[in-house]
C-alpha atoms as a PDB file:
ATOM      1  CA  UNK A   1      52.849 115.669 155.459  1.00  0.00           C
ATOM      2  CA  UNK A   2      54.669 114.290 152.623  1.00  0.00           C
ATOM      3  CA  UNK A   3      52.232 113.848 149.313  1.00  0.00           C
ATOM      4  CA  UNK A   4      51.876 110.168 147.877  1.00  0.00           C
ATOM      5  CA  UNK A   5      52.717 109.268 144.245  1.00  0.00           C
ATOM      6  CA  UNK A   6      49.455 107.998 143.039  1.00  0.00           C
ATOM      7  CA  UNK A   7      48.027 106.795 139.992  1.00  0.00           C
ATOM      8  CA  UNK A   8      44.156 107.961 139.613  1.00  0.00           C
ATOM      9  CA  UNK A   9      41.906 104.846 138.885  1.00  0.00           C
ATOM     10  CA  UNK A  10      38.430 104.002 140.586  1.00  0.00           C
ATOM     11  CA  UNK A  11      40.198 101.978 143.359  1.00  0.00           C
ATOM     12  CA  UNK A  12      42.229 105.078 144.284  1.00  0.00           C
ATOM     13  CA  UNK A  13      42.417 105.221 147.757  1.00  0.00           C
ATOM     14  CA  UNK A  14      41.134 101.823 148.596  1.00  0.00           C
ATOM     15  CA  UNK A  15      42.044  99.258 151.340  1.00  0.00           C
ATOM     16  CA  UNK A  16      40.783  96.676 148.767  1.00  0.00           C
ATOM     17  CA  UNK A  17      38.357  94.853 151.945  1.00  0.00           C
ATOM     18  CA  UNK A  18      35.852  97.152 152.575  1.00  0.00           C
ATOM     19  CA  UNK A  19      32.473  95.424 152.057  1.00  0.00           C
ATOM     20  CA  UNK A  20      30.896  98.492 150.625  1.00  0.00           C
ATOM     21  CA  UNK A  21      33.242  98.096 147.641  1.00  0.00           C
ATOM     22  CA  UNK A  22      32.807  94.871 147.444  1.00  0.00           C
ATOM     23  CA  UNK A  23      29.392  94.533 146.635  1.00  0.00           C
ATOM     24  CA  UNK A  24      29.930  97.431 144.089  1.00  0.00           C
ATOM     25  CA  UNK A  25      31.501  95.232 142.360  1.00  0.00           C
ATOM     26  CA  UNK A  26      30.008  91.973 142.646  1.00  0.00           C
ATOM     27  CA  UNK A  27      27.837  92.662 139.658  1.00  0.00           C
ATOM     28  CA  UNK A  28      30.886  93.162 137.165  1.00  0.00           C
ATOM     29  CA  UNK A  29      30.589  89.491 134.741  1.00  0.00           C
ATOM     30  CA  UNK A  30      34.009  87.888 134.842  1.00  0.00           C
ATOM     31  CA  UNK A  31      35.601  86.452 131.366  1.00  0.00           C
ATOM     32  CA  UNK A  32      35.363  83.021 131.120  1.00  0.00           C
ATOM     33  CA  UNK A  33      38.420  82.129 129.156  1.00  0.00           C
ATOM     34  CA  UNK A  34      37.674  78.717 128.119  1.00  0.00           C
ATOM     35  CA  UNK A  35      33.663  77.759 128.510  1.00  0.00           C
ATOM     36  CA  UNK A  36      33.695  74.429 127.202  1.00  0.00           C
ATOM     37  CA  UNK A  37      36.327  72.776 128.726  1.00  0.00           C
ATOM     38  CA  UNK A  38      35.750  70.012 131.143  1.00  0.00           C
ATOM     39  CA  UNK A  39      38.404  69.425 133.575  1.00  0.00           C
ATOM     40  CA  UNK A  40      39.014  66.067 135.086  1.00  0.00           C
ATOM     41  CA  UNK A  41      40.430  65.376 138.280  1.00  0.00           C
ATOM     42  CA  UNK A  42      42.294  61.805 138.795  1.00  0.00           C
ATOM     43  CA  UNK A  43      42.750  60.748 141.813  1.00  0.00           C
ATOM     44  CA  UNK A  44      45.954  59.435 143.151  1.00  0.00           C
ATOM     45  CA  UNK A  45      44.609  57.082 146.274  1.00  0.00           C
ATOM     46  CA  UNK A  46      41.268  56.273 144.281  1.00  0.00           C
ATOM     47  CA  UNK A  47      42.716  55.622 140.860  1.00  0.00           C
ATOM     48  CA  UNK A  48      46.352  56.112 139.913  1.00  0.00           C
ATOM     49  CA  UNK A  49      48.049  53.803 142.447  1.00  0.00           C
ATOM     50  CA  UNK A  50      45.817  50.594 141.104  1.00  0.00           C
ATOM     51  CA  UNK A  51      48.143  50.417 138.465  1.00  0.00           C
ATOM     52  CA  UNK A  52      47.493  49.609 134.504  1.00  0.00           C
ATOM     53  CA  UNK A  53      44.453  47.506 135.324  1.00  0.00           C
ATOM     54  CA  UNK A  54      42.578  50.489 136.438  1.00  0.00           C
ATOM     55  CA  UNK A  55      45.003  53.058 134.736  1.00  0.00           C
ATOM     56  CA  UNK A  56      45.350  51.779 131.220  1.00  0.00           C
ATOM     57  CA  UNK A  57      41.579  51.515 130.593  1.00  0.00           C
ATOM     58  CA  UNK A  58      40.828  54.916 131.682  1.00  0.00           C
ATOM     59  CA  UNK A  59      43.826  56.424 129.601  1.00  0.00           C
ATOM     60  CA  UNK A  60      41.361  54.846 126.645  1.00  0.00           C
ATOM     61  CA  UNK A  61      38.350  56.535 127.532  1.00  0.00           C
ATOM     62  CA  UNK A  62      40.145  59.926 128.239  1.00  0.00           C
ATOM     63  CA  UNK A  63      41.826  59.806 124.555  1.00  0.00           C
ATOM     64  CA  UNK A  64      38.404  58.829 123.057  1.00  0.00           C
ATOM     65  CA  UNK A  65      36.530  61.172 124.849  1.00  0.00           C
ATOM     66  CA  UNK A  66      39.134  64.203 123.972  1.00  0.00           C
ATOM     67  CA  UNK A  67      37.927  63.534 120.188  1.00  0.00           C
ATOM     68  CA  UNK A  68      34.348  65.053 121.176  1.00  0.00           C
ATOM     69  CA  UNK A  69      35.170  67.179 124.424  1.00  0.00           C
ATOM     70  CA  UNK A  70      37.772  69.711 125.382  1.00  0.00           C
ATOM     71  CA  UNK A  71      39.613  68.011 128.421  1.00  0.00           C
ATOM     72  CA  UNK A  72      42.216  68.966 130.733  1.00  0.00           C
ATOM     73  CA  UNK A  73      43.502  66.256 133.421  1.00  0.00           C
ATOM     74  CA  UNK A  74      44.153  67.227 136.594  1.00  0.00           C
ATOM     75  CA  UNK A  75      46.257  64.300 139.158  1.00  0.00           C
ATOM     76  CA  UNK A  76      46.000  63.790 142.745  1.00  0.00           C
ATOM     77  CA  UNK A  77      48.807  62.375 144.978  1.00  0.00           C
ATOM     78  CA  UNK A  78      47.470  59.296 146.398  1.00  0.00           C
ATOM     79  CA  UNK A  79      49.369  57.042 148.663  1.00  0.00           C
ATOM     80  CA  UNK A  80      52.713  58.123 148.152  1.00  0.00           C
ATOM     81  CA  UNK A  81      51.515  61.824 150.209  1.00  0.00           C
ATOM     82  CA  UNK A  82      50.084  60.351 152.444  1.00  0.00           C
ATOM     83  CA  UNK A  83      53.486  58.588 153.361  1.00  0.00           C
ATOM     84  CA  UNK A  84      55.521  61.893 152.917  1.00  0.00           C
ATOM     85  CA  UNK A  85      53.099  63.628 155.310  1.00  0.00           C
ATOM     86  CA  UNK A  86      53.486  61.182 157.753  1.00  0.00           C
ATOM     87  CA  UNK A  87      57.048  61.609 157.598  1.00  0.00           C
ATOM     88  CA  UNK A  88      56.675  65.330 157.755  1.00  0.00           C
ATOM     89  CA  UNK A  89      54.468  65.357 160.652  1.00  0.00           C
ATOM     90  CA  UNK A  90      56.661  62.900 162.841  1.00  0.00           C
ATOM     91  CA  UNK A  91      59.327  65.402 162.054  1.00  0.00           C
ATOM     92  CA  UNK A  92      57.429  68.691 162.757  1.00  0.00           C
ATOM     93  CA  UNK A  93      57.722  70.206 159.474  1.00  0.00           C
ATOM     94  CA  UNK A  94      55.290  73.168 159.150  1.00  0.00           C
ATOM     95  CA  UNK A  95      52.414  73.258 156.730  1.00  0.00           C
ATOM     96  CA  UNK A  96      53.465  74.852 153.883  1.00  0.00           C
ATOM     97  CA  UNK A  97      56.934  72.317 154.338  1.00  0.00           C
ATOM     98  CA  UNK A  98      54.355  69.536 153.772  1.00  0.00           C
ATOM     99  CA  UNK A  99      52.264  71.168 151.055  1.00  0.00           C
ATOM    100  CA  UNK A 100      55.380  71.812 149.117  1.00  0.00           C
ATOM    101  CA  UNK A 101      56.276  68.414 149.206  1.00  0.00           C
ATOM    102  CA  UNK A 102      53.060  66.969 148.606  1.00  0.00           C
ATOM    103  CA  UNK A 103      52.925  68.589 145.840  1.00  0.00           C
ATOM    104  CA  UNK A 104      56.002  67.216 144.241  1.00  0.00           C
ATOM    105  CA  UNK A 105      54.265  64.308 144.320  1.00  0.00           C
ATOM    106  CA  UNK A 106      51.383  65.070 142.265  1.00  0.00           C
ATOM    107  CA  UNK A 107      53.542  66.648 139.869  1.00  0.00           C
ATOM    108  CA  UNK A 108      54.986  62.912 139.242  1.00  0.00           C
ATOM    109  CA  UNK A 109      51.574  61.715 138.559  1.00  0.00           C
ATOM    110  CA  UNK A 110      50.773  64.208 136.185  1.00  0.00           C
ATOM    111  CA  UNK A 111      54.187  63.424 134.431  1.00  0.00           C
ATOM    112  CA  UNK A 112      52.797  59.407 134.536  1.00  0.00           C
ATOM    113  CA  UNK A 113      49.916  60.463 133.050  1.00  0.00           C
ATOM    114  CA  UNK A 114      50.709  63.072 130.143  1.00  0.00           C
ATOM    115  CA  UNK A 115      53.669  60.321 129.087  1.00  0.00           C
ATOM    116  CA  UNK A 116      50.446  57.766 129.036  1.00  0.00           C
ATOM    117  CA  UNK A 117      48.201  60.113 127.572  1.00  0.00           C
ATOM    118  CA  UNK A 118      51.086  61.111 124.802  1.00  0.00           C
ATOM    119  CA  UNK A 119      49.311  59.210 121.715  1.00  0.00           C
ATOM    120  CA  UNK A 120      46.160  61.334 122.146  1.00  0.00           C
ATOM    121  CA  UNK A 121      48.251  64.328 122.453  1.00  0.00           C
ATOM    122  CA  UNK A 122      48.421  64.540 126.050  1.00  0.00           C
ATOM    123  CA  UNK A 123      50.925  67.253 127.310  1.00  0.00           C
ATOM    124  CA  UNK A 124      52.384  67.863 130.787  1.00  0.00           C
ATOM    125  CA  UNK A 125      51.880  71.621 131.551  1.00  0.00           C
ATOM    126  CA  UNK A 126      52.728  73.454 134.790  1.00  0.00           C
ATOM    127  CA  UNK A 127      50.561  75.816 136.685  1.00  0.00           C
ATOM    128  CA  UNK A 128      52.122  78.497 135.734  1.00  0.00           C
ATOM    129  CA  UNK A 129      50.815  77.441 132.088  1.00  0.00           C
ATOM    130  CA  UNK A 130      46.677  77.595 132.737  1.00  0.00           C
ATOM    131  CA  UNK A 131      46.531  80.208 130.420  1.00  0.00           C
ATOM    132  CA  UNK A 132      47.958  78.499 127.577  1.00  0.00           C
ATOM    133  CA  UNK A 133      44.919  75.962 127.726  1.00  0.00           C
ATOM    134  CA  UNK A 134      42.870  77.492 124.931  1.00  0.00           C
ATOM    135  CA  UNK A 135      45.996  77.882 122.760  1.00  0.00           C
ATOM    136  CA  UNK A 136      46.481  73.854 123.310  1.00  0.00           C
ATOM    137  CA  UNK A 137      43.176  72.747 122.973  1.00  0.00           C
ATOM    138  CA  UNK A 138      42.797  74.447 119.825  1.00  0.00           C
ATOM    139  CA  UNK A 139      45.527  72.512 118.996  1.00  0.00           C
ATOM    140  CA  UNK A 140      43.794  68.818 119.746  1.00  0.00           C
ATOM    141  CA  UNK A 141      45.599  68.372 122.610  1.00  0.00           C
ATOM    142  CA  UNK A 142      45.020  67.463 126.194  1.00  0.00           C
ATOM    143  CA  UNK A 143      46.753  69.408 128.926  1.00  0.00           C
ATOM    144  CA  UNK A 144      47.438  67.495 132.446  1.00  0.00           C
ATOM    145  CA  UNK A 145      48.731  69.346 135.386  1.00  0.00           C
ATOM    146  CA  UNK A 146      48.792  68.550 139.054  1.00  0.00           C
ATOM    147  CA  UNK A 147      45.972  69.529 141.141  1.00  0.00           C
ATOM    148  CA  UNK A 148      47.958  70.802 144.612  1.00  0.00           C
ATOM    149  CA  UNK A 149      47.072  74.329 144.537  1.00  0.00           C
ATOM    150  CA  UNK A 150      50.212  76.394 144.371  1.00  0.00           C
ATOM    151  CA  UNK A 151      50.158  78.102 147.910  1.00  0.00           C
ATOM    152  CA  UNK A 152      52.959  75.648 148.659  1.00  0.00           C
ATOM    153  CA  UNK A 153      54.800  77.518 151.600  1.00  0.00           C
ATOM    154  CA  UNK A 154      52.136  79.869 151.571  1.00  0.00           C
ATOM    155  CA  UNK A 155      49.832  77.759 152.410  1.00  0.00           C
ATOM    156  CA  UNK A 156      47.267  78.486 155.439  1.00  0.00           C
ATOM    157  CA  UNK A 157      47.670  76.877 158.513  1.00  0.00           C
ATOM    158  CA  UNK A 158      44.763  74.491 159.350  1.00  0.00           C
ATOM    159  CA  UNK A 159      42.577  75.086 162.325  1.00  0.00           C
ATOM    160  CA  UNK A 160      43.703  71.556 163.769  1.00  0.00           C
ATOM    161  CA  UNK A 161      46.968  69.548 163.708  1.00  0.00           C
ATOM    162  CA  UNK A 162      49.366  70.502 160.223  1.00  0.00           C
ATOM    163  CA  UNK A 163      48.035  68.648 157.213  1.00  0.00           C
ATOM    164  CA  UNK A 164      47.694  71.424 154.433  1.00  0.00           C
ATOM    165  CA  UNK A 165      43.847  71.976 154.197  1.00  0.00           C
ATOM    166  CA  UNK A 166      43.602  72.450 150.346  1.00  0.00           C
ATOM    167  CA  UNK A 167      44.801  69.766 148.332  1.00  0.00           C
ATOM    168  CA  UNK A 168      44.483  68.386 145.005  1.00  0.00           C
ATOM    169  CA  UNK A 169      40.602  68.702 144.784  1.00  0.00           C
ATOM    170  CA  UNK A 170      40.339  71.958 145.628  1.00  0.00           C
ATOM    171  CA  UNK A 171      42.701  72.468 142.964  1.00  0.00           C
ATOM    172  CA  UNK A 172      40.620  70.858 140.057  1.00  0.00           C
ATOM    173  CA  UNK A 173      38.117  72.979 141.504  1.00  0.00           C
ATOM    174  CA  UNK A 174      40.121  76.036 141.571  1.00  0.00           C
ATOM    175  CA  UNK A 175      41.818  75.537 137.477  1.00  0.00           C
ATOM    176  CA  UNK A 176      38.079  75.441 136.663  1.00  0.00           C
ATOM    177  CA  UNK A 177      36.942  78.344 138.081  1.00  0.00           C
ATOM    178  CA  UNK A 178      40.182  80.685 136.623  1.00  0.00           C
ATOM    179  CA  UNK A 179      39.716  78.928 133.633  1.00  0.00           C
ATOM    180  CA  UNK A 180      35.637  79.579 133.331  1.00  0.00           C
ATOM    181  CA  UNK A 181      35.191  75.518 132.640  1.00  0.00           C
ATOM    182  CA  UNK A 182      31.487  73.656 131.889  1.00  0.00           C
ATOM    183  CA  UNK A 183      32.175  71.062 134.527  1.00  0.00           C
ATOM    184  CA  UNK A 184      34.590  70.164 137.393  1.00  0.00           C
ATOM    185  CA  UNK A 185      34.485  66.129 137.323  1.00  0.00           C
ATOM    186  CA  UNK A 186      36.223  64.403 140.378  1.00  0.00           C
ATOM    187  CA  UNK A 187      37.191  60.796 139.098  1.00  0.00           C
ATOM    188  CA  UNK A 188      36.520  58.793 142.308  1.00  0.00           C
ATOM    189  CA  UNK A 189      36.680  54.738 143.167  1.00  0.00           C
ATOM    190  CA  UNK A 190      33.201  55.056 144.376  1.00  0.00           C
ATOM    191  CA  UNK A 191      30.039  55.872 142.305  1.00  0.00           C
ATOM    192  CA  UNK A 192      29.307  59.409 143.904  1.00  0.00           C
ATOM    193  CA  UNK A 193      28.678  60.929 147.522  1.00  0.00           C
ATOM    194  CA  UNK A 194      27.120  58.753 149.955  1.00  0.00           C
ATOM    195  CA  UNK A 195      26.275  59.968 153.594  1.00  0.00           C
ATOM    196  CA  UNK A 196      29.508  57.865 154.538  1.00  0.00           C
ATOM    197  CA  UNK A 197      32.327  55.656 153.686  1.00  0.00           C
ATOM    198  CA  UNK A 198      30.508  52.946 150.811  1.00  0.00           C
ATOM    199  CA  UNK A 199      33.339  51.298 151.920  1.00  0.00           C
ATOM    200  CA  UNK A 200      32.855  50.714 155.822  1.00  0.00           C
ATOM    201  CA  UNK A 201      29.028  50.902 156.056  1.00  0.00           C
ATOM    202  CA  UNK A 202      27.708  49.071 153.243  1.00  0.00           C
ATOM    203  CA  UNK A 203      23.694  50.633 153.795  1.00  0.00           C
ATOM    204  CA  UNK A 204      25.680  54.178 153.383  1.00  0.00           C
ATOM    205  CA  UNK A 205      22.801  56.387 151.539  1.00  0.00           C
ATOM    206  CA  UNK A 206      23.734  56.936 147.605  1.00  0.00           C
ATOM    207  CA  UNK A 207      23.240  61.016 146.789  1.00  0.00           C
ATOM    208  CA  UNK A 208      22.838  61.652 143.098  1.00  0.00           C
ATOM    209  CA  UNK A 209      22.349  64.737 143.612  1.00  0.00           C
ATOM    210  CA  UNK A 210      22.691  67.866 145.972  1.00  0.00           C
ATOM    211  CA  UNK A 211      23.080  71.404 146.723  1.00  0.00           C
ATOM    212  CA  UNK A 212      25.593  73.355 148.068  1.00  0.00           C
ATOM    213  CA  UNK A 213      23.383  74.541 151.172  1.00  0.00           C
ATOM    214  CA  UNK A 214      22.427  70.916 151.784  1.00  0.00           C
ATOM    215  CA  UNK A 215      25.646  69.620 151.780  1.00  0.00           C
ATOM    216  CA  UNK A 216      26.995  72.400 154.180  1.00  0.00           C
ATOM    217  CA  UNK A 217      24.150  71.860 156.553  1.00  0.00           C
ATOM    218  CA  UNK A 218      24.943  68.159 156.570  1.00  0.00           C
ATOM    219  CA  UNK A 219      28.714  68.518 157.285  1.00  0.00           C
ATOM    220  CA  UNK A 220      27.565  71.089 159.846  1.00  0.00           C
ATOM    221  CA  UNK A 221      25.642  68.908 161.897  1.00  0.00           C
ATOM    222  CA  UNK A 222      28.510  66.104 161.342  1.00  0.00           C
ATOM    223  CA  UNK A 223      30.627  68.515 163.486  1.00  0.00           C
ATOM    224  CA  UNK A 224      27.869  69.664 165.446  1.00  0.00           C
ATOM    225  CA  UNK A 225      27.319  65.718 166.521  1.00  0.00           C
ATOM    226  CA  UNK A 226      31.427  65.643 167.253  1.00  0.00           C
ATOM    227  CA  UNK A 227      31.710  68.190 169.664  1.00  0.00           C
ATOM    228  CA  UNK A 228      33.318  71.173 166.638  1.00  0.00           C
ATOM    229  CA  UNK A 229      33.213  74.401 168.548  1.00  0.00           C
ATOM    230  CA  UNK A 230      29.962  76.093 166.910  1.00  0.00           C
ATOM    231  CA  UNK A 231      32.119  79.858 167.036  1.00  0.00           C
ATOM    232  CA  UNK A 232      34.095  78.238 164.601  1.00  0.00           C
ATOM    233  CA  UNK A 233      31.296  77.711 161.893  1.00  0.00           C
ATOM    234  CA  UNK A 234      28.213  78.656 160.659  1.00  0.00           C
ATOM    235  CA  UNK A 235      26.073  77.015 157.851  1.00  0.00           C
ATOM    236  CA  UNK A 236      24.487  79.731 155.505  1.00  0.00           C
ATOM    237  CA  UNK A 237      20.867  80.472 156.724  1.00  0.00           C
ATOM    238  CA  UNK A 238      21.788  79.332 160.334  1.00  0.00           C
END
């Protein structure tokens, strides 16, 4: 049998998924590479696409803000992905077609805003860039990126239907965990989670506050209530 060139190293030999590993080394502490930092997710539908009347003022509060805080800005897509996805979708495009497009569109919003952002040092970066953040910050400015995680035709296919399942939120949440950040804020046109749309049901329930576990047993019994197959998910301690 012909011998294998291998390098010796305490993974030697590994498939990398067995479980036994894994919780070896679940215990190893992971850097965090920039512990203060607060990253700041604007979104597209919920705040970008109002324009300078909802724009303009926030731009203020970012720049004053970044005098006190380290900030990074992360954009959403907003209205103009939704419109390329239904294109997409009419047309059959697969799911990474439409996650690569969507986002392009981001991108453009996180153009919008560095160029907005410019007097308080705001600067564009690309993913590729994250781990230049510390390097810029130390230099008083404020990085802004696009939130679509980079999968683009990667990305996984969705149980259901073809819309790309991790989008711009998931990305803020994503650039914060690489990065090690304080706190993930999601900049939303509504004051927090409610137990539905503010919007349609105006006696939706206001949650300050909530855990992970009771958040995931509440969109479990959502599904639960609407028929979701219950092979397909479990909620942890279920």
């Amino acid at each position: 049998m012909p011998t294998r060139f291998d390098i010796d190293s305490g993974l030697r030999g590994e498939t990398l998924v067995r479980k036994g590993l894994m919780r070896r080394l679940q215990d190893v502490e992971q850097i965090r590479i920039v512990p203060n930092l607060n990253v700041i997710k604007i979104g597209g539908h919920g705040i970008i696409d109002y324009g300078r009347e909802v724009v303009f003022p926030l731009v203020e509060e970012l720049g004053a803000l970044s005098k006190k805080h380290q900030i990074m800005v992360v954009t959403g897509g907003g209205g103009r992905v939704r419109h390329i996805m239904d294109i997409g979708i009419d047309l059959g495009l697969p799911t990474g077609v439409l996650a690569e497009l969507s986002s392009k569109i981001s991108e453009q919003n996180a153009i919008i805003m560095s160029i907005l952002l410019s007097k308080y040092n705001g600067s564009r970066i690309h993913t590729s860039d994250l781990l230049q953040v510390s390097n810029l910050l130390a230099m008083g400015m404020i990085p802004v990126t696009h939130g679509t995680p980079p999968y683009g035709l990667y990305e996984h296919p969705p149980r259901v239907g073809s819309i790309p399942p991790h989008r711009t939120d998931t990305g803020a949440f994503l650039i914060a965990e690489v990065l090690g950040a304080k706190n993930c804020i999601l900049a939303k046109n509504v004051d927090g989670l409610y137990s539905e749309d503010p919007r349609v049901n105006s006696d939706a329930e206001f949650i300050p506050e909530i855990t992970l576990r009771s958040c995931w047993r509440g969109i479990w019994r959502i599904w639960s209530s609407n028929g979701w197959p219950s092979s397909c998910f479990r909620a942890p301690g279920t």
